[in-house]
C-alpha atoms as a PDB file:
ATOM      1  CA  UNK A   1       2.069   0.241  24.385  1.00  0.00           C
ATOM      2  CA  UNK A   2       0.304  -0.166  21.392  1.00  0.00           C
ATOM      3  CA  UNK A   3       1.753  -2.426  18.532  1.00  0.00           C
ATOM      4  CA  UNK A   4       0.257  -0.694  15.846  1.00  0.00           C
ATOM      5  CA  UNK A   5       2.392   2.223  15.007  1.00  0.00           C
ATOM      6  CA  UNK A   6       1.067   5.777  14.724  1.00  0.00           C
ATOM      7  CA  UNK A   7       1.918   6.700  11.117  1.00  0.00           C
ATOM      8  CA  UNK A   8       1.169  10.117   9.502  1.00  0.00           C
ATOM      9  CA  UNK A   9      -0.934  10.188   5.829  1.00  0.00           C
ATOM     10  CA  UNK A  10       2.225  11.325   4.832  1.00  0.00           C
ATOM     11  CA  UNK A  11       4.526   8.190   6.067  1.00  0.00           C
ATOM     12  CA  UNK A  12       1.899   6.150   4.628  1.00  0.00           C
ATOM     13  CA  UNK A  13       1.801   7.424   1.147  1.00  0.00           C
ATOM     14  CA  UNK A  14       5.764   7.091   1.147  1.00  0.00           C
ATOM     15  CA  UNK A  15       5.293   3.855   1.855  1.00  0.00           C
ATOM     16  CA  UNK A  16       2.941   3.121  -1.080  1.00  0.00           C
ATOM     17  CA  UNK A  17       5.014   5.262  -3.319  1.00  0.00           C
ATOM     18  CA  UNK A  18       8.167   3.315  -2.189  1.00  0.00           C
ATOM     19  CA  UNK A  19       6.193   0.155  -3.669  1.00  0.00           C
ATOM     20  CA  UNK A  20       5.329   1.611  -7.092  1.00  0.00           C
ATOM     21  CA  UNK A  21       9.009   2.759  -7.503  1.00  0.00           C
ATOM     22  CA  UNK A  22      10.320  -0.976  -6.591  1.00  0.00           C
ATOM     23  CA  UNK A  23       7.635  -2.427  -8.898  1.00  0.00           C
ATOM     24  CA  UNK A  24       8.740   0.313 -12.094  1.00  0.00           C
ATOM     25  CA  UNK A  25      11.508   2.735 -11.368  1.00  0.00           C
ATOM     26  CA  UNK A  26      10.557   4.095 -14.548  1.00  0.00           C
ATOM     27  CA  UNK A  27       7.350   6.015 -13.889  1.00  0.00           C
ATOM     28  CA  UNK A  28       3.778   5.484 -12.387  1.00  0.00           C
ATOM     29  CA  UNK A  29       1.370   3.220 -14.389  1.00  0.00           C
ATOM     30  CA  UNK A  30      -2.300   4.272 -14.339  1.00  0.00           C
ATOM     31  CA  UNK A  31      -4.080   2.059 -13.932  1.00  0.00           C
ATOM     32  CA  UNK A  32      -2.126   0.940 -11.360  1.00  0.00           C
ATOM     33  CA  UNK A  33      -1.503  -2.959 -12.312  1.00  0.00           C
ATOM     34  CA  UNK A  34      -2.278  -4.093  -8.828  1.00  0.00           C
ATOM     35  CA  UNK A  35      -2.403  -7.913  -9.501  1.00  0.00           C
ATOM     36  CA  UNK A  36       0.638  -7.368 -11.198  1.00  0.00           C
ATOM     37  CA  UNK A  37       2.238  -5.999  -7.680  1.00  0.00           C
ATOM     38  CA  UNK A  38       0.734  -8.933  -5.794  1.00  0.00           C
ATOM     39  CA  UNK A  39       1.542 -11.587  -7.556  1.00  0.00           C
ATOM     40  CA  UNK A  40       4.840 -10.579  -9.853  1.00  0.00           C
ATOM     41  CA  UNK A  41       6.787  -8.481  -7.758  1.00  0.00           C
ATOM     42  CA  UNK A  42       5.629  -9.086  -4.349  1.00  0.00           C
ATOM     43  CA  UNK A  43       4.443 -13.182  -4.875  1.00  0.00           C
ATOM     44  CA  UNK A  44       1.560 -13.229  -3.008  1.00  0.00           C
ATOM     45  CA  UNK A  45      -1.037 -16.188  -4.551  1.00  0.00           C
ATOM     46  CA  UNK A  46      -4.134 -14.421  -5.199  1.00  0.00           C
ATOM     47  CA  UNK A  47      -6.890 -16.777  -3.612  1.00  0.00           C
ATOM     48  CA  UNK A  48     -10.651 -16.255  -4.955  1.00  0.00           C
ATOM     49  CA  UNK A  49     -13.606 -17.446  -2.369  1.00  0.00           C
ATOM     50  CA  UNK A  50     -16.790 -17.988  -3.263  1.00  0.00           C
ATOM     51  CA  UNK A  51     -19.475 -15.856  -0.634  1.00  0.00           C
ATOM     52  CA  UNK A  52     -16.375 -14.792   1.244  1.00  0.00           C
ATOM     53  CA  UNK A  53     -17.580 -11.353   2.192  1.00  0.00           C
ATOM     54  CA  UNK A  54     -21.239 -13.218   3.106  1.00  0.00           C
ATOM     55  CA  UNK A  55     -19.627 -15.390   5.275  1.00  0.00           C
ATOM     56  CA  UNK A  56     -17.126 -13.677   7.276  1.00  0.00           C
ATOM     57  CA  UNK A  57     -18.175  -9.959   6.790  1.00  0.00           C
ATOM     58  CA  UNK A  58     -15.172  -8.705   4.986  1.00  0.00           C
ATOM     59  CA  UNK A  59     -14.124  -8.324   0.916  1.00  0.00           C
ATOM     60  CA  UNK A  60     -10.757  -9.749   1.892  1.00  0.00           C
ATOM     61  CA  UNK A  61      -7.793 -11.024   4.198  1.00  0.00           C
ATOM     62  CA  UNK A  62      -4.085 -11.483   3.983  1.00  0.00           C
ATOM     63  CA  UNK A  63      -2.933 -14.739   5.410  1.00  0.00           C
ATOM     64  CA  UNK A  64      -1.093 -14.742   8.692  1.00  0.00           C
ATOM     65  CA  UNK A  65       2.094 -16.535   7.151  1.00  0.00           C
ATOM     66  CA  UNK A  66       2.017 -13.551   4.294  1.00  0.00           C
ATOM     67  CA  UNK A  67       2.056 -15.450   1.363  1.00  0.00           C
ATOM     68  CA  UNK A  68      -0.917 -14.983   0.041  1.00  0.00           C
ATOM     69  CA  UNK A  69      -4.496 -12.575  -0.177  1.00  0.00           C
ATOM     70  CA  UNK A  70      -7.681 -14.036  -0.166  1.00  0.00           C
ATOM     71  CA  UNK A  71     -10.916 -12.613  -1.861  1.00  0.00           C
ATOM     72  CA  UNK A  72     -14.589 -12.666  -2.271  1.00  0.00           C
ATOM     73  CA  UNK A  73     -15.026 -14.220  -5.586  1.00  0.00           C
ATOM     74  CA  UNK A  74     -18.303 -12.090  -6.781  1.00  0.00           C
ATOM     75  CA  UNK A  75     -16.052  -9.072  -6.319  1.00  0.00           C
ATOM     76  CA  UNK A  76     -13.459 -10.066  -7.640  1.00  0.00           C
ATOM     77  CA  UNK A  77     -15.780 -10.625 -10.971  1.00  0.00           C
ATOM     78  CA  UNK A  78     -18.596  -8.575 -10.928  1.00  0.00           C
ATOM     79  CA  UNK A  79     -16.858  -5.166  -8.972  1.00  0.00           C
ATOM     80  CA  UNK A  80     -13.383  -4.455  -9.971  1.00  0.00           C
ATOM     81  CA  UNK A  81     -12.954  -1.501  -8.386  1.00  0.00           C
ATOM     82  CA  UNK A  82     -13.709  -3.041  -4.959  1.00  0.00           C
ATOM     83  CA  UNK A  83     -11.229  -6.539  -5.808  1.00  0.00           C
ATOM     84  CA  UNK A  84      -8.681  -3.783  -6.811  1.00  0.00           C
ATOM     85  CA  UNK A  85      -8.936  -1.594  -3.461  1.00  0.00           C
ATOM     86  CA  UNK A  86      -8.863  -5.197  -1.875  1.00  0.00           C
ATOM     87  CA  UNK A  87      -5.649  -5.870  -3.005  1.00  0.00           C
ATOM     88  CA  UNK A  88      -4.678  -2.802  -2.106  1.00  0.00           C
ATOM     89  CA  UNK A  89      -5.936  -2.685   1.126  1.00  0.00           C
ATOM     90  CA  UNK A  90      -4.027  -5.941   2.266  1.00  0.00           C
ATOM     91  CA  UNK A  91      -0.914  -4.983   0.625  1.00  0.00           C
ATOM     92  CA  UNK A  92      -0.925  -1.907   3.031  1.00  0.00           C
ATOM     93  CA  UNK A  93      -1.262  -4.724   6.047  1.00  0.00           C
ATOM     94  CA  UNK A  94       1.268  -6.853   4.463  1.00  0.00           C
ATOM     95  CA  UNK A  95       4.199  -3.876   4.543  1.00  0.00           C
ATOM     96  CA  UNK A  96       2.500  -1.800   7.196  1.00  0.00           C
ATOM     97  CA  UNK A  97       1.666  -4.136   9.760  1.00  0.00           C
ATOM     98  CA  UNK A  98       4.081  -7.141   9.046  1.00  0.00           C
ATOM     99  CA  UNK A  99       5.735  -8.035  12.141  1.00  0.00           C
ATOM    100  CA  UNK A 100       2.176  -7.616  13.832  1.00  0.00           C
ATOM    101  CA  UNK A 101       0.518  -9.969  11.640  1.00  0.00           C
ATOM    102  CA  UNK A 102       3.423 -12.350  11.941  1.00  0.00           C
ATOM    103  CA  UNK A 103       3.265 -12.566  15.587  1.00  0.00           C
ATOM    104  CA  UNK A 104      -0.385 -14.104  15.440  1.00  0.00           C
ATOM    105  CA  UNK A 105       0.171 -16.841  13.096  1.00  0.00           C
ATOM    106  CA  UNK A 106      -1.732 -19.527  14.133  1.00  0.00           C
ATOM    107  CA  UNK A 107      -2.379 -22.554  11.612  1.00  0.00           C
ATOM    108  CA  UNK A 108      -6.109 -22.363  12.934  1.00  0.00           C
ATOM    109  CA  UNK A 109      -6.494 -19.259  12.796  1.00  0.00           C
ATOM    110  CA  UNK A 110      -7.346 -17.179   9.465  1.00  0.00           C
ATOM    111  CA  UNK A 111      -5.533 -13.863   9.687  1.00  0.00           C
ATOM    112  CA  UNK A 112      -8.435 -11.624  10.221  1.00  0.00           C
ATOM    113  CA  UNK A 113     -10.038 -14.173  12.540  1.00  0.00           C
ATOM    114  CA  UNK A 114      -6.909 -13.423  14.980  1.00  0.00           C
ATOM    115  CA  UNK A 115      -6.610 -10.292  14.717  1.00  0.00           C
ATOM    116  CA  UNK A 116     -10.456  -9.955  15.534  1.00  0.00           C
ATOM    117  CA  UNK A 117      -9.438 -12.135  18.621  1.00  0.00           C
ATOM    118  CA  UNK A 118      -6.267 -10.434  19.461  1.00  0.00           C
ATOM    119  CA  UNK A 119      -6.415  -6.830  18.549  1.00  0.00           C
ATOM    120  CA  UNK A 120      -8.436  -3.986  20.504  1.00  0.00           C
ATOM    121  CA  UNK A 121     -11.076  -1.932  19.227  1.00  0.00           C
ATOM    122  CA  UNK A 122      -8.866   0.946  18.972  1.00  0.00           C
ATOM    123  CA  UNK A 123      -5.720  -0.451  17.311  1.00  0.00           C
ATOM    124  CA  UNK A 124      -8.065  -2.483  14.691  1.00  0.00           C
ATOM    125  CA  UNK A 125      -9.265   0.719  13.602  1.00  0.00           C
ATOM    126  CA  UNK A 126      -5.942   1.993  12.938  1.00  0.00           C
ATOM    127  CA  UNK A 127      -4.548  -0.865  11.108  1.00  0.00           C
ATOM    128  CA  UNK A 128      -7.824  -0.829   8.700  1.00  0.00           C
ATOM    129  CA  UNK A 129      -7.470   3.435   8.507  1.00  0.00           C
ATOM    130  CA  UNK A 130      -3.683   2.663   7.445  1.00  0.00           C
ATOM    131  CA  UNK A 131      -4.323  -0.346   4.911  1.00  0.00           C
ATOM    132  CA  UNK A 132      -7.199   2.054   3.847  1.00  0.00           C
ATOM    133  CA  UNK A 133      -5.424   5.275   3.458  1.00  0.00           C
ATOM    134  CA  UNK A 134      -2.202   3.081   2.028  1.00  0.00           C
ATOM    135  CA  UNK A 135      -4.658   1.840  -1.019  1.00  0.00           C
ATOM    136  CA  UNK A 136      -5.719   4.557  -1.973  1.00  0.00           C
ATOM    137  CA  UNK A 137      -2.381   6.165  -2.157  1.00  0.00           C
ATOM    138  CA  UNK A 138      -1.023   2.912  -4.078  1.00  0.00           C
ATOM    139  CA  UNK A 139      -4.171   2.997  -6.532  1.00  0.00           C
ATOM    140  CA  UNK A 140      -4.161   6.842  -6.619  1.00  0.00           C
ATOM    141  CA  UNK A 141      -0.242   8.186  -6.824  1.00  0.00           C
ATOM    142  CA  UNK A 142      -0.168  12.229  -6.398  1.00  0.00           C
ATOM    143  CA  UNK A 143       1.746  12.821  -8.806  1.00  0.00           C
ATOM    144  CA  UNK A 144      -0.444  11.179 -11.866  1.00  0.00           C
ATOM    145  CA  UNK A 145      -3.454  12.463  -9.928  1.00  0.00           C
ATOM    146  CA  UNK A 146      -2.293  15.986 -10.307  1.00  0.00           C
ATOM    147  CA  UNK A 147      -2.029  15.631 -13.706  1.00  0.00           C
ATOM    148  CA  UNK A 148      -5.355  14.146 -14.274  1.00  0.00           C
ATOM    149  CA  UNK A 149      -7.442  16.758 -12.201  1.00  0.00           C
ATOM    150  CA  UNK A 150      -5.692  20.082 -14.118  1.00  0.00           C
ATOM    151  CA  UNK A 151      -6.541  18.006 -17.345  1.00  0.00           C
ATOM    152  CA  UNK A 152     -10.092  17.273 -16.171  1.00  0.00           C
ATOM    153  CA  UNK A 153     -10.539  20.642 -14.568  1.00  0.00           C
ATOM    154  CA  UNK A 154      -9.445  22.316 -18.114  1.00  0.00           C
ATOM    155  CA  UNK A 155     -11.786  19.739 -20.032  1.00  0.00           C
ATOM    156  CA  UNK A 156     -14.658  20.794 -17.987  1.00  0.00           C
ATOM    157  CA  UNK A 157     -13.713  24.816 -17.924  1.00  0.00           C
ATOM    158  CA  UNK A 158     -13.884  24.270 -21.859  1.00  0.00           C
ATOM    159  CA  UNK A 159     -17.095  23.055 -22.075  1.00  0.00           C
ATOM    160  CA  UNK A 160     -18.424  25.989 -20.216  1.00  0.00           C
ATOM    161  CA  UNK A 161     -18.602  24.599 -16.830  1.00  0.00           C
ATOM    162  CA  UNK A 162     -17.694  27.615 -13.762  1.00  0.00           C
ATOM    163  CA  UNK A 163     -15.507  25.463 -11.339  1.00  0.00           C
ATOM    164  CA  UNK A 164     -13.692  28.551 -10.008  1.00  0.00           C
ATOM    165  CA  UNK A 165     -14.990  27.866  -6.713  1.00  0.00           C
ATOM    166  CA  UNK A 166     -15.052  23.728  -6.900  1.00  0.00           C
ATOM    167  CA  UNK A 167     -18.684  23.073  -6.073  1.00  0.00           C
ATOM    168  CA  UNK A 168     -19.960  20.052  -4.709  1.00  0.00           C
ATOM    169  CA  UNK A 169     -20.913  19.114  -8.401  1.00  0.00           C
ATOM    170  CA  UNK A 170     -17.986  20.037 -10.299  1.00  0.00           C
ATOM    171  CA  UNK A 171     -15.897  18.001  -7.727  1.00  0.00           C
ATOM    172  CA  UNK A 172     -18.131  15.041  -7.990  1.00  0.00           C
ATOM    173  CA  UNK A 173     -18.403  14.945 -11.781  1.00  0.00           C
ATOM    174  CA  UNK A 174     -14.317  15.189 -11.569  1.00  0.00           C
ATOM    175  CA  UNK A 175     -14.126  12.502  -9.281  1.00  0.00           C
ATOM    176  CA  UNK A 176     -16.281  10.286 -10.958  1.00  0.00           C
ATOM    177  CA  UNK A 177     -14.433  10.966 -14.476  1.00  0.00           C
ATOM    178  CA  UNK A 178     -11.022  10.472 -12.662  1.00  0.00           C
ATOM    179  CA  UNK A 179     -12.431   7.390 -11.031  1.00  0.00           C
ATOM    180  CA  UNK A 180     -12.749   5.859 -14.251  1.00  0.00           C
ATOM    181  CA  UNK A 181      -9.225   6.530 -14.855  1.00  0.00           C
ATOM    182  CA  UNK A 182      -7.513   4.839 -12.338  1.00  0.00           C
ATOM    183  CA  UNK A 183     -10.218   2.140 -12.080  1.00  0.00           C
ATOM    184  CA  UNK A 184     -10.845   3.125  -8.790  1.00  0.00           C
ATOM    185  CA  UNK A 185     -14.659   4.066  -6.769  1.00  0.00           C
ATOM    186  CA  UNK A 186     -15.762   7.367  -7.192  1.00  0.00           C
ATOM    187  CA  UNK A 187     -15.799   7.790  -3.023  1.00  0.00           C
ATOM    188  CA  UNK A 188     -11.946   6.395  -3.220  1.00  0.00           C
ATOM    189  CA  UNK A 189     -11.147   9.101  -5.774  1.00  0.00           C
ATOM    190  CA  UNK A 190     -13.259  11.999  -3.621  1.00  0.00           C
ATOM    191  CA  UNK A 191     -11.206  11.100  -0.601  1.00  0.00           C
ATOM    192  CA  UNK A 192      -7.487  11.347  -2.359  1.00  0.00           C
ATOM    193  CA  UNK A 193      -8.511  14.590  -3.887  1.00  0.00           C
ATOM    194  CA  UNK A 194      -9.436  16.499  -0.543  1.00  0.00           C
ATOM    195  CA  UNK A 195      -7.092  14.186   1.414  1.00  0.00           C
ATOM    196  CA  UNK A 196      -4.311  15.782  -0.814  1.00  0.00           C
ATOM    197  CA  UNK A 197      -5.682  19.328  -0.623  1.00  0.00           C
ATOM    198  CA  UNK A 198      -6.413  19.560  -4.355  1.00  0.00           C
ATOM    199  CA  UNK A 199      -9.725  20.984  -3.584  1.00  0.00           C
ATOM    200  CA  UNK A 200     -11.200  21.745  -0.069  1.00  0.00           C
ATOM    201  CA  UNK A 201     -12.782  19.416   2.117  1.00  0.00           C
END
């Protein structure tokens, strides 16, 4: 049996808008003040490492005792959008994949190291679709998102642009103004909006 749960898009945004309602009962910040979530409300250190993704092929990892997330230091300043969907991403492992992650902690091991060791092919993939899909859902709440697109859809219908039928275009200058928004990538914003069905894939 596997020990990476099957979860549905749908359990997994729950999950991320669990979070945002723990972190401010009070409504949905956009941006979304991920650093904020990591290290107020959740207190997770924040660790930055210089030619991280360089040396070990990845823009981050959560440690295998939980308490903190570290990060490639040139994204973290040069590519905030990335840093933020880094975060993100190993906040989705930290409440997603806990007790998994737990059960390899090894003080010589770094936590992607052992699950690289100790994970198949097949369940890694679905831990990193999960974090993946869980980031984007923390970074990019439905709710706020709907709002943004009808406003953006109306901004762009004003200035004479035909969107009736959502062509590639329209959708990608939306997604790229929405992007912007939520401090997100453009490619993170065109995935939420078709994930969501708020225009076709």
């Amino acid at each position: 049996m596997s020990p990476i749960a099957y979860l549905t898009d749908d359990e997994i945004r729950w999950a991320a808008e669990k979070l945002l309602k723990e972190y401010d009962s009070t409504g949905v910040i956009v941006p979304v003040p991920i650093e904020e979530i990591v290290e107020m409300h959740l207190m997770l250190e924040i660790i930055p490492f210089r030619a991280y993704k360089q040396r070990f092929s990845v823009d981050g990892s959560i440690s295998t005792d939980l308490t903190n997330i570290t990060v490639d230091e040139d994204s973290m300043s040069r590519f905030p959008s990335r840093y933020r969907f880094t975060l993100a991403h190993e906040v989705g492992h930290l409440l997603l994949h806990r007790d998994y992650i737990q059960t390899l902690a090894n003080e010589e091991l770094e936590a992607w190291k052992a699950i690289l060791v100790n994970t198949t092919t097949s369940d890694r993939s679905r831990m990193e679709y999960q974090a993946s899909q869980f980031a984007g859902c923390l970074l990019v709440p439905l709710a706020p998102l709907k709002v943004a697109f009808t406003e953006a859809k109306q901004t762009l219908e004003t200035d004479g642009f035909d969107i009736s039928e959502l062509s590639d275009y329209a959708i990608s200058t939306i997604a790229g103004s929405l992007a912007k928004q939520f401090e997100v990538s453009t490619q993170v914003m065109e995935i939420r909006l078709k994930k969501e069905g708020i225009v076709t894939q």
